[in-house]
Protein backbone atom coordinates (compact mmCIF):
# COMPACT_ATOMS: atom_id res chain seq x y z
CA UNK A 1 230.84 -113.32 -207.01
CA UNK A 2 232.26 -116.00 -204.87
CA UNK A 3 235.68 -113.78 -204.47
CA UNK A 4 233.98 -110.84 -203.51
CA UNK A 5 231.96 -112.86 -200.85
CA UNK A 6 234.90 -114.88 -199.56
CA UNK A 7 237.08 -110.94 -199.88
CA UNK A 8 234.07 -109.38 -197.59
CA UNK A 9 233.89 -112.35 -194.84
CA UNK A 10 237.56 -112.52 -194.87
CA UNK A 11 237.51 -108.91 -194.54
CA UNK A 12 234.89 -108.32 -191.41
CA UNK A 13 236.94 -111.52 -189.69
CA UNK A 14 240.01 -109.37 -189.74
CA UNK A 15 238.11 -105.94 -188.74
CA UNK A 16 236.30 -108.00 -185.76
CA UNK A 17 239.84 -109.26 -184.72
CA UNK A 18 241.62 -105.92 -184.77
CA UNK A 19 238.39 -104.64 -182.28
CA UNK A 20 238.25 -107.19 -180.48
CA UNK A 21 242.48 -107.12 -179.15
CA UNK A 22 243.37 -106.38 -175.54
CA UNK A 23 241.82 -102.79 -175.28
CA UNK A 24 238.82 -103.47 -177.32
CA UNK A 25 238.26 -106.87 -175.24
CA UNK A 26 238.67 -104.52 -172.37
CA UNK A 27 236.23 -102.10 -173.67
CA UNK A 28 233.66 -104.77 -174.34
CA UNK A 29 233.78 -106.97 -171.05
CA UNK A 30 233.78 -103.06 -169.12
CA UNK A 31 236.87 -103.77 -167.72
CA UNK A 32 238.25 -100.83 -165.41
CA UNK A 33 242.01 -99.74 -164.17
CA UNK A 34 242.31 -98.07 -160.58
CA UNK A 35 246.08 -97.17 -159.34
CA UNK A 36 247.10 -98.37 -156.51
CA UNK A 37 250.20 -100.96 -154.64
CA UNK A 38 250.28 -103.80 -153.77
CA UNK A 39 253.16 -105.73 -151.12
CA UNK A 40 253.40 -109.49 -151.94
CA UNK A 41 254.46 -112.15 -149.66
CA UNK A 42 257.94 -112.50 -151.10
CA UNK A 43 258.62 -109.11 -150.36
CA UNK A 44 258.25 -107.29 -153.70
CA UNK A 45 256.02 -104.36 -154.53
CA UNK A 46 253.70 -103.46 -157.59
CA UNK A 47 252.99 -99.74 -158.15
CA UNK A 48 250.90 -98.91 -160.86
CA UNK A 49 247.39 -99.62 -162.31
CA UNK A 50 245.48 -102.48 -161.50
CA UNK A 51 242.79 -104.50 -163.22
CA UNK A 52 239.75 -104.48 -160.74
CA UNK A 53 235.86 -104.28 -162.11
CA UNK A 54 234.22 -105.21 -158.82
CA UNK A 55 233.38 -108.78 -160.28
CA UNK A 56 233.90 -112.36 -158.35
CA UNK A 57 237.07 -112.83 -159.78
CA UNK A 58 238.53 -109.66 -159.08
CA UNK A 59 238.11 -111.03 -155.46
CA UNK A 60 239.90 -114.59 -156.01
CA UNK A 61 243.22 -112.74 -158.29
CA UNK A 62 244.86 -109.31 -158.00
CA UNK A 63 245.82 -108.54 -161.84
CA UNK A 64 248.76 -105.81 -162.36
CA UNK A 65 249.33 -103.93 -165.80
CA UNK A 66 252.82 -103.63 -165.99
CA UNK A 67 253.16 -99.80 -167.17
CA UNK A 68 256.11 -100.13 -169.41
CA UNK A 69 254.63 -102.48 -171.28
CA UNK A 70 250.90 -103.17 -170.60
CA UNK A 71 251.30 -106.96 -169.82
CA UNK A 72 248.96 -108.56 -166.96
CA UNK A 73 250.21 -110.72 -164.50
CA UNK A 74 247.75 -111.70 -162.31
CA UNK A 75 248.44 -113.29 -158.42
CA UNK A 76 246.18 -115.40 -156.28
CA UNK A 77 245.33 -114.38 -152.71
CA UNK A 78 247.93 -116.35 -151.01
CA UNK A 79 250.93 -114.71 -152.91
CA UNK A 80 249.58 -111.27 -151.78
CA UNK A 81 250.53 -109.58 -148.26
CA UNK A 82 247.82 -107.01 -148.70
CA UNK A 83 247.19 -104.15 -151.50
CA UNK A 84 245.26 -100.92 -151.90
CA UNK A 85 243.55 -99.06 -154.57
CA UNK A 86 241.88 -95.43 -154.69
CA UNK A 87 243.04 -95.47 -150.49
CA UNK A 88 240.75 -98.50 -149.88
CA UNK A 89 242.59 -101.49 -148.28
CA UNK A 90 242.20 -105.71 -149.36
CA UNK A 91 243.92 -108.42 -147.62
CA UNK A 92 243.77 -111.83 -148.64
CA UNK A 93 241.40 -114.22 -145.82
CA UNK A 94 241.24 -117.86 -146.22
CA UNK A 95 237.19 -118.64 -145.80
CA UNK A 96 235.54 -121.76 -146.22
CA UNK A 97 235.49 -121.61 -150.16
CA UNK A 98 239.00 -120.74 -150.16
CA UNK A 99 241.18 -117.43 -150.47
CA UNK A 100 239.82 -113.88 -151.28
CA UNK A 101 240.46 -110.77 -150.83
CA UNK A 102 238.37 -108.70 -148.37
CA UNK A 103 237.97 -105.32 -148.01
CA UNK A 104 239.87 -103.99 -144.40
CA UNK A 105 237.30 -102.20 -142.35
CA UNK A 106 239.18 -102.35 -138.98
CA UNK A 107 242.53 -104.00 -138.20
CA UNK A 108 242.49 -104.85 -134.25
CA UNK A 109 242.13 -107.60 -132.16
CA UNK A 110 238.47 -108.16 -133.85
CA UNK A 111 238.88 -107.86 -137.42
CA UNK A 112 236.17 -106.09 -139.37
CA UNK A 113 236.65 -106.60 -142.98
CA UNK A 114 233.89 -106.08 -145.77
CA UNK A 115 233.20 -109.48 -148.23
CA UNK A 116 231.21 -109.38 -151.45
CA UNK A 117 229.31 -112.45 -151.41
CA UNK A 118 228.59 -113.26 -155.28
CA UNK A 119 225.45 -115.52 -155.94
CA UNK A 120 223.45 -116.65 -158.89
CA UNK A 121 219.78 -118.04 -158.57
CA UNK A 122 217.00 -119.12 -161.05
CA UNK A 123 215.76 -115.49 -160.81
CA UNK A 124 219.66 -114.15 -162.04
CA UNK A 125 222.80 -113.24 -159.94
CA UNK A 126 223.61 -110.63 -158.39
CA UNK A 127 225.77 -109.89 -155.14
CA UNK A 128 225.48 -108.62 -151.62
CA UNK A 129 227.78 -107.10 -149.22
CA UNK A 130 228.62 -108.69 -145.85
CA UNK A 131 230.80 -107.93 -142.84
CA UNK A 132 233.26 -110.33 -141.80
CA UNK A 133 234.29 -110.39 -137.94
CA UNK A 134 237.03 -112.86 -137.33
CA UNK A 135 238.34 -113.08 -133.38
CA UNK A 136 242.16 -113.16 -132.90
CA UNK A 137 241.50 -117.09 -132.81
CA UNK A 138 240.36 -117.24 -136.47
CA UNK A 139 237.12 -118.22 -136.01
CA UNK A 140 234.92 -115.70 -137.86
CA UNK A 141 231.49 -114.43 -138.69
CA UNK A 142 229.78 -113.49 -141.49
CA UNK A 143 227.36 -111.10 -141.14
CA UNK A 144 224.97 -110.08 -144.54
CA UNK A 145 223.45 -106.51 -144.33
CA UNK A 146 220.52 -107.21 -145.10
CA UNK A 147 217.24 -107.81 -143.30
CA UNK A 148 216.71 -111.40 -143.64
CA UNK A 149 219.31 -112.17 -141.24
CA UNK A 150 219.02 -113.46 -137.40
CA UNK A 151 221.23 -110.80 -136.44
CA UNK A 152 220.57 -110.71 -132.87
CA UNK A 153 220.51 -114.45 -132.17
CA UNK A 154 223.90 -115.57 -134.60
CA UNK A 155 225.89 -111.79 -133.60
CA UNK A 156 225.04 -112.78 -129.77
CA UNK A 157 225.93 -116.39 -129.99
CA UNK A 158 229.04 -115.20 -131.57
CA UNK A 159 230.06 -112.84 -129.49
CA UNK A 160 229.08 -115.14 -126.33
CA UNK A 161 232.62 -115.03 -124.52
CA UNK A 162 231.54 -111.37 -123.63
CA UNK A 163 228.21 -112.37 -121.76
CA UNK A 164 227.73 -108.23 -121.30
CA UNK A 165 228.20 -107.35 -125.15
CA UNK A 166 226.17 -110.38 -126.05
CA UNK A 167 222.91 -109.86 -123.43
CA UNK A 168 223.28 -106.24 -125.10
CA UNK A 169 222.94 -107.63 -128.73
CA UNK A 170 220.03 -110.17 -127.66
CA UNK A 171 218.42 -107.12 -126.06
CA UNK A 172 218.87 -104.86 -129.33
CA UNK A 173 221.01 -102.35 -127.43
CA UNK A 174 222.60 -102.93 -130.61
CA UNK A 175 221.80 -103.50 -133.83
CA UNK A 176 223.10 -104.47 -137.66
CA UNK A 177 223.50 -100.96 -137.61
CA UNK A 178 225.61 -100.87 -134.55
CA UNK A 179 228.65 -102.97 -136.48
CA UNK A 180 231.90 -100.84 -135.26
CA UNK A 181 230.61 -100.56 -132.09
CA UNK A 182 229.97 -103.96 -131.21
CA UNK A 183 233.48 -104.15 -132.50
CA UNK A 184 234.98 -101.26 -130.75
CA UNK A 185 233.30 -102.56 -127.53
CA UNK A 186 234.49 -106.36 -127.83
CA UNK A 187 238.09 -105.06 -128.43
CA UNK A 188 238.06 -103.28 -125.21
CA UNK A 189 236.96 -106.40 -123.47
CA UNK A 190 240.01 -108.16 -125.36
CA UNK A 191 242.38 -106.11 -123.63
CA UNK A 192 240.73 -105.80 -120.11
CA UNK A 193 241.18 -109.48 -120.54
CA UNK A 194 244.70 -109.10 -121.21
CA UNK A 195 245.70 -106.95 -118.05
């Protein structure tokens, strides 16, 4: 009786092992693969699928499947010049937490990039999207899309070297809605300023 028992144990252990390799693991944790490139820092390029679930950490590494023979290799934000999957755009951004990737919205003198801000509470976790303006100087915004937010008083403040884009913020000319235009509009000053 005591073989047969030890024979059946022994016997789920190696069935849950063999389910549980790379693409069950992958199965189980939900794990997705979107195609895309990606140009690192030391010049080299990755073409192929990528490991990317939408999840925190997908934000702080860049994980490539090699497709001849299915090993990861993942790279941190600062070894990464910029990639893109399904035609959407990341660059790596050093914030105050450290390096992530951020999703490129606009690419001009005013930066608009789109940041998932990952949080956990006693209530669960969860995350929320937020737009990141960063000026030419570095300094940078972020901006969450939701309705909590003192948009008009922090967007204005922020955007106080252009005393006419910021009286039109404080006088909700424009609004959270009003994102690209704020930034179209504060580029143009950027280059009047330049002539």
């Amino acid at each position: 009786m005591k073989t047969r028992l030890w024979f059946l144990v022994s016997f789920i252990f190696v069935v849950n092992i063999y389910s549980f390799s790379q693409k069950g693991l992958d199965r189980l944790l939900n794990v997705q693969y979107k195609i895309g490139f990606a140009i690192l820092n030391n010049g080299d390029t990755l073409n192929g699928p990528f490991e990317f679930n939408d999840c925190e950490k997908n934000y702080q590494l860049l994980v490539y499947v090699n497709p001849a023979n299915f090993s990861k290799k993942a790279y941190n934000p600062e070894e990464v010049k910029f990639f893109a999957l399904d035609s959407t755009y990341y660059i790596p951004k050093k914030l105050k937490d450290g390096w992530e990737f951020v999703q490129l919205i606009s690419n001009d003198k005013l930066g608009v990039y789109l940041h998932k801000r990952f949080l956990t509470t006693h209530m669960g976790s969860g995350s929320e999207n937020q737009v990141m303006l960063e000026k030419p100087n570095g300094q940078y915004l972020m901006v969450p899309l939701n309705n909590y937010y003192q948009f008009k008083f922090k967007v204005s403040d922020f955007f106080s070297d252009d005393e006419a884009l910021s009286t039109k913020i404080l006088n909700e000319t424009y609004t959270r809605k009003d994102i690209l235009k704020i930034a179209y509009e504060y580029n143009n000053w950027l280059k009047e300023l330049k002539k």
